[in-house]
N, C-alpha and C. Protein backbone atom coordinates (compact mmCIF):
# COMPACT_ATOMS: atom_id res chain seq x y z
N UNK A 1 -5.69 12.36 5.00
CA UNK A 1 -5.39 11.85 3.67
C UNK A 1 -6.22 12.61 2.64
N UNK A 2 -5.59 13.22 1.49
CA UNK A 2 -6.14 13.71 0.43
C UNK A 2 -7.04 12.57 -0.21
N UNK A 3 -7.77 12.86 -0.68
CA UNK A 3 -8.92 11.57 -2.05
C UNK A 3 -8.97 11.82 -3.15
N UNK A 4 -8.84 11.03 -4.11
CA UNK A 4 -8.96 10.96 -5.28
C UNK A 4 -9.73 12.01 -5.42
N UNK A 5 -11.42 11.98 -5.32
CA UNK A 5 -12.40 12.91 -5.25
C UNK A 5 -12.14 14.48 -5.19
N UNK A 6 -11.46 14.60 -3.83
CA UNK A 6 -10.96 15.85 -3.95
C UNK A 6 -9.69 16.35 -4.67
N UNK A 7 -8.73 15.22 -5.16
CA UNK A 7 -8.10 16.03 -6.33
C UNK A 7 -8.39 16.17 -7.34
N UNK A 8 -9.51 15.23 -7.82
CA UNK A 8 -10.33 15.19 -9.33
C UNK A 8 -10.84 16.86 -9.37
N UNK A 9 -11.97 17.25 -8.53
CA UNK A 9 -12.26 18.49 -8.15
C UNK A 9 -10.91 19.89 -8.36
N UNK A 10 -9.80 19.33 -7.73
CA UNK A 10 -9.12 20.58 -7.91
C UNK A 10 -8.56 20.94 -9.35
N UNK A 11 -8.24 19.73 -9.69
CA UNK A 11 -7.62 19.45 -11.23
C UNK A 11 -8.35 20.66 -11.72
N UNK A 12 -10.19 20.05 -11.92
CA UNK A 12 -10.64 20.14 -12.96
C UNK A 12 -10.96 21.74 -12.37
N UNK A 13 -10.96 22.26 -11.13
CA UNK A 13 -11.03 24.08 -10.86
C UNK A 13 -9.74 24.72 -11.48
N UNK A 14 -8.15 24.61 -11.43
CA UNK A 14 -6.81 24.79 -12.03
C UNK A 14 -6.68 24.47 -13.05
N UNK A 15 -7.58 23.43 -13.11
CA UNK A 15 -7.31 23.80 -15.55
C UNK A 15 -8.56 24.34 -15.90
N UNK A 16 -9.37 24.89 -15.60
CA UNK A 16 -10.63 24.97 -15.93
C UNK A 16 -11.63 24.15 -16.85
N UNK A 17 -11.46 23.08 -16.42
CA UNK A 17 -12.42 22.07 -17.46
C UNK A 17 -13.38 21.11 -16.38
N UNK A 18 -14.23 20.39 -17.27
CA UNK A 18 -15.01 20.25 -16.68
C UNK A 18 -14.41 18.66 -15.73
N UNK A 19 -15.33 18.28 -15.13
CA UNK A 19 -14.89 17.14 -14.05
C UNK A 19 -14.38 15.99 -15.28
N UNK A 20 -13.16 15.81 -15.35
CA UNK A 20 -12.92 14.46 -15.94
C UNK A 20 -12.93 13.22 -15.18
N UNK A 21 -12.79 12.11 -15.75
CA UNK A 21 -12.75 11.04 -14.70
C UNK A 21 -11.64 10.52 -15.06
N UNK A 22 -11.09 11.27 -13.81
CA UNK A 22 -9.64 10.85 -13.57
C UNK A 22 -9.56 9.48 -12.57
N UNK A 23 -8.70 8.52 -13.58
CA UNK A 23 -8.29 7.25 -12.18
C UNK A 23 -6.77 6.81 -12.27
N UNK A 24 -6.06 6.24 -11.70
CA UNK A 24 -5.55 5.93 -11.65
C UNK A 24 -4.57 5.81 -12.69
N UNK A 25 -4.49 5.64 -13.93
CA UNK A 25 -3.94 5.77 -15.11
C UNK A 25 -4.06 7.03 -16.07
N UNK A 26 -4.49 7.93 -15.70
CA UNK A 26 -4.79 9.12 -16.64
C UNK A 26 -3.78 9.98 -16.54
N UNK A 27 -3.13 10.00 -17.72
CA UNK A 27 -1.57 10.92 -17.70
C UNK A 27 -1.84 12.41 -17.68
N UNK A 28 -1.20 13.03 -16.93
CA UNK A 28 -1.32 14.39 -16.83
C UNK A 28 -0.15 15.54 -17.95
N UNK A 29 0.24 15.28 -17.14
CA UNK A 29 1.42 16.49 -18.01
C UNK A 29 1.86 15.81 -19.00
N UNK A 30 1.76 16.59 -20.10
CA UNK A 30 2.53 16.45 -21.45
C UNK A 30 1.11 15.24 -22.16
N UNK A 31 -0.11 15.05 -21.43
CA UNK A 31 -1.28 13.99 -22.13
C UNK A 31 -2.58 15.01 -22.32
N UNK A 32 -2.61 16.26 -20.87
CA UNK A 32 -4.08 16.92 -21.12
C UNK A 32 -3.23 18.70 -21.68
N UNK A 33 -3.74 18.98 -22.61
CA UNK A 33 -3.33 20.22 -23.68
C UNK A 33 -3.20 21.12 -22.14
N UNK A 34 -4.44 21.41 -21.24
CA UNK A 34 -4.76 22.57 -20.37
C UNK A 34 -3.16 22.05 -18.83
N UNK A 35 -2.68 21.18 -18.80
CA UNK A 35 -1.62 21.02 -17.57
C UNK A 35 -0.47 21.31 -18.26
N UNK A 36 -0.01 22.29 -18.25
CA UNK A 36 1.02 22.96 -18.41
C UNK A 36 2.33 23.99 -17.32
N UNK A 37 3.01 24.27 -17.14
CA UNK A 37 3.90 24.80 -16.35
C UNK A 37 3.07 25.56 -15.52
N UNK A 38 2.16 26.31 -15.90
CA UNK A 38 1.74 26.75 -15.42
C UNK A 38 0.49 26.87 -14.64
N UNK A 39 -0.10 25.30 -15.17
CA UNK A 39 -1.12 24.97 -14.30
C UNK A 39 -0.65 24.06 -12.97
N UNK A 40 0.42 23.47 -13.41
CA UNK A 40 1.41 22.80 -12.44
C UNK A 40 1.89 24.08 -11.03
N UNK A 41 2.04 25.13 -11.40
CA UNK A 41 2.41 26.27 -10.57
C UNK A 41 0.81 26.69 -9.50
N UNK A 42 -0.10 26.59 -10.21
CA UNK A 42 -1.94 26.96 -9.63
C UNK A 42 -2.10 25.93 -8.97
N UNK A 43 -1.74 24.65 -9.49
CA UNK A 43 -1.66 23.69 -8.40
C UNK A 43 -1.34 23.42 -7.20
N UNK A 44 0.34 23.74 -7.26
CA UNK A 44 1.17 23.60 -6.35
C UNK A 44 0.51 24.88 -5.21
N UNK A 45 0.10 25.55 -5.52
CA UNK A 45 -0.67 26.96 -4.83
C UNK A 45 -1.84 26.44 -4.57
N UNK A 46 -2.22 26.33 -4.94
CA UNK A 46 -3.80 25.94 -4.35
C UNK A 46 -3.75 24.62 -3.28
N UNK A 47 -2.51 23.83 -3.59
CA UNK A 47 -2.49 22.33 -2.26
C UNK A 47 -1.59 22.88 -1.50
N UNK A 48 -0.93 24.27 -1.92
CA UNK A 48 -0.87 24.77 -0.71
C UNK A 48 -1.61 25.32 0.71
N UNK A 49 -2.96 26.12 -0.15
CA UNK A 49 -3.76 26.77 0.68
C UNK A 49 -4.73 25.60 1.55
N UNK A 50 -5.02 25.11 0.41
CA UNK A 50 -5.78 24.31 0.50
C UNK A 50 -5.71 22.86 2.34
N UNK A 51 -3.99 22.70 2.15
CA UNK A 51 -3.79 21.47 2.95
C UNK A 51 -2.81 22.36 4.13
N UNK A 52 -2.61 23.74 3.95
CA UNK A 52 -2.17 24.55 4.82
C UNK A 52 -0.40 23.95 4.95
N UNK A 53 -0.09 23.82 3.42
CA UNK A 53 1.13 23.12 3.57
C UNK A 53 2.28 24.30 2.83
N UNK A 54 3.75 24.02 3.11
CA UNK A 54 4.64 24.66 2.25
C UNK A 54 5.66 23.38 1.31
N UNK A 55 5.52 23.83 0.04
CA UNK A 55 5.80 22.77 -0.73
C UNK A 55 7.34 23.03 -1.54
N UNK A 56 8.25 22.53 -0.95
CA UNK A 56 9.78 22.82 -1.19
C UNK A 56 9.65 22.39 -2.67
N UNK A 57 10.81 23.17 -3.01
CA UNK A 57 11.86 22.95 -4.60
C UNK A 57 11.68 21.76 -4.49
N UNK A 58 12.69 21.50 -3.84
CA UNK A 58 13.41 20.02 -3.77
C UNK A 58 12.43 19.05 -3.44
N UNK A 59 10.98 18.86 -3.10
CA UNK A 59 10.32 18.08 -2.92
C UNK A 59 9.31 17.65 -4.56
N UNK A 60 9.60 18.43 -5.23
CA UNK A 60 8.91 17.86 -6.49
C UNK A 60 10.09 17.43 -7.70
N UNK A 61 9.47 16.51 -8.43
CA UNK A 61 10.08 16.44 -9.44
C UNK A 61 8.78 16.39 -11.17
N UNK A 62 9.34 16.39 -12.17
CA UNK A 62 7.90 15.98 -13.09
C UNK A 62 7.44 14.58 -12.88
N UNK A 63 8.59 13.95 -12.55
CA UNK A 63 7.83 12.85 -12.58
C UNK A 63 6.31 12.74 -11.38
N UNK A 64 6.26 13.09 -10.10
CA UNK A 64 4.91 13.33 -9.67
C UNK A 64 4.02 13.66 -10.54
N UNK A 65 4.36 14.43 -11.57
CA UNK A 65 2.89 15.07 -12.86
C UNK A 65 2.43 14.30 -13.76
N UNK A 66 3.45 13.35 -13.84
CA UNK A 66 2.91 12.40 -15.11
C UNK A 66 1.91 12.04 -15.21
N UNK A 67 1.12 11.81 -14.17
CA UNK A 67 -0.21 10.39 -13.61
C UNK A 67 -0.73 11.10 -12.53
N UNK A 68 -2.29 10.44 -12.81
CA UNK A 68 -3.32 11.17 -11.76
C UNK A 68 -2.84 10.60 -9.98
N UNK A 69 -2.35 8.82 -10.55
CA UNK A 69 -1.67 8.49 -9.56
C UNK A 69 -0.72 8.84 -8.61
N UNK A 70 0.42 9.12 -9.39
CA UNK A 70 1.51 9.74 -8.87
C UNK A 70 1.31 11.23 -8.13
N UNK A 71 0.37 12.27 -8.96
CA UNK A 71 0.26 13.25 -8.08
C UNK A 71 -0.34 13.10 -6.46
N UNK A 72 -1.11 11.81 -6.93
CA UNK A 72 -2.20 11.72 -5.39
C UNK A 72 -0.89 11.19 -4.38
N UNK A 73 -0.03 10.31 -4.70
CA UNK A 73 0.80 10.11 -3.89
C UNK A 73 1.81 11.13 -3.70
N UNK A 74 2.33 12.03 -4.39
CA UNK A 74 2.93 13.10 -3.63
C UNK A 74 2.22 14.30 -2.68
N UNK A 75 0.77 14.72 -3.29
CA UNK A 75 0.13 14.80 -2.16
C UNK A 75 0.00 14.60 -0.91
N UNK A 76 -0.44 13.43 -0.64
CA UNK A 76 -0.36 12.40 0.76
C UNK A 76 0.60 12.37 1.60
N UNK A 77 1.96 11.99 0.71
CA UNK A 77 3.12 11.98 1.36
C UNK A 77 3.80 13.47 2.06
N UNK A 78 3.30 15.09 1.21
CA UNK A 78 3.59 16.02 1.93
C UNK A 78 2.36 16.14 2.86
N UNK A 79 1.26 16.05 3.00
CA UNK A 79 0.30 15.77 3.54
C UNK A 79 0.23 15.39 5.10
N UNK A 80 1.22 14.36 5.32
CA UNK A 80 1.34 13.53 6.44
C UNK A 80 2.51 14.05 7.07
């Protein structure tokens, strides 16, 4: 299982800012200026390397980006 902890950490290495405290309610895309298409793309790359996973088209949508929440659960779920 991925942790909060360790996605707080990756966030804040792929946007380059400092550790926010991300919980459960903290909107991502389209709320922090630095998550953009293209930090969404460094992402998806890095939980690739990272969880030794391949992350289909068809397995994302934006809605996973909205929320610190929602990303941790699409995480997990390719994860497992």
């Amino acid at each position: 299982m991925y942790t909060a902890e360790q996605l707080k950490h990756l966030l804040a290495d792929v946007l380059q800012i400092d550790t926010v405290d991300f919980d459960s309610d903290t909107e991502l895309l389209g709320a922090i200026a630095e998550f953009d298409s293209m930090a969404v793309v460094s992402l998806i790359t890095a939980l690739e390397q990272q969880l030794n996973i391949s992350i289909a088209d068809d397995e994302l949508d934006t809605e996973a980006f909205v929320s610190f929440a929602s990303l941790l659960d699409l995480i997990n779920q390719l994860a497992a």
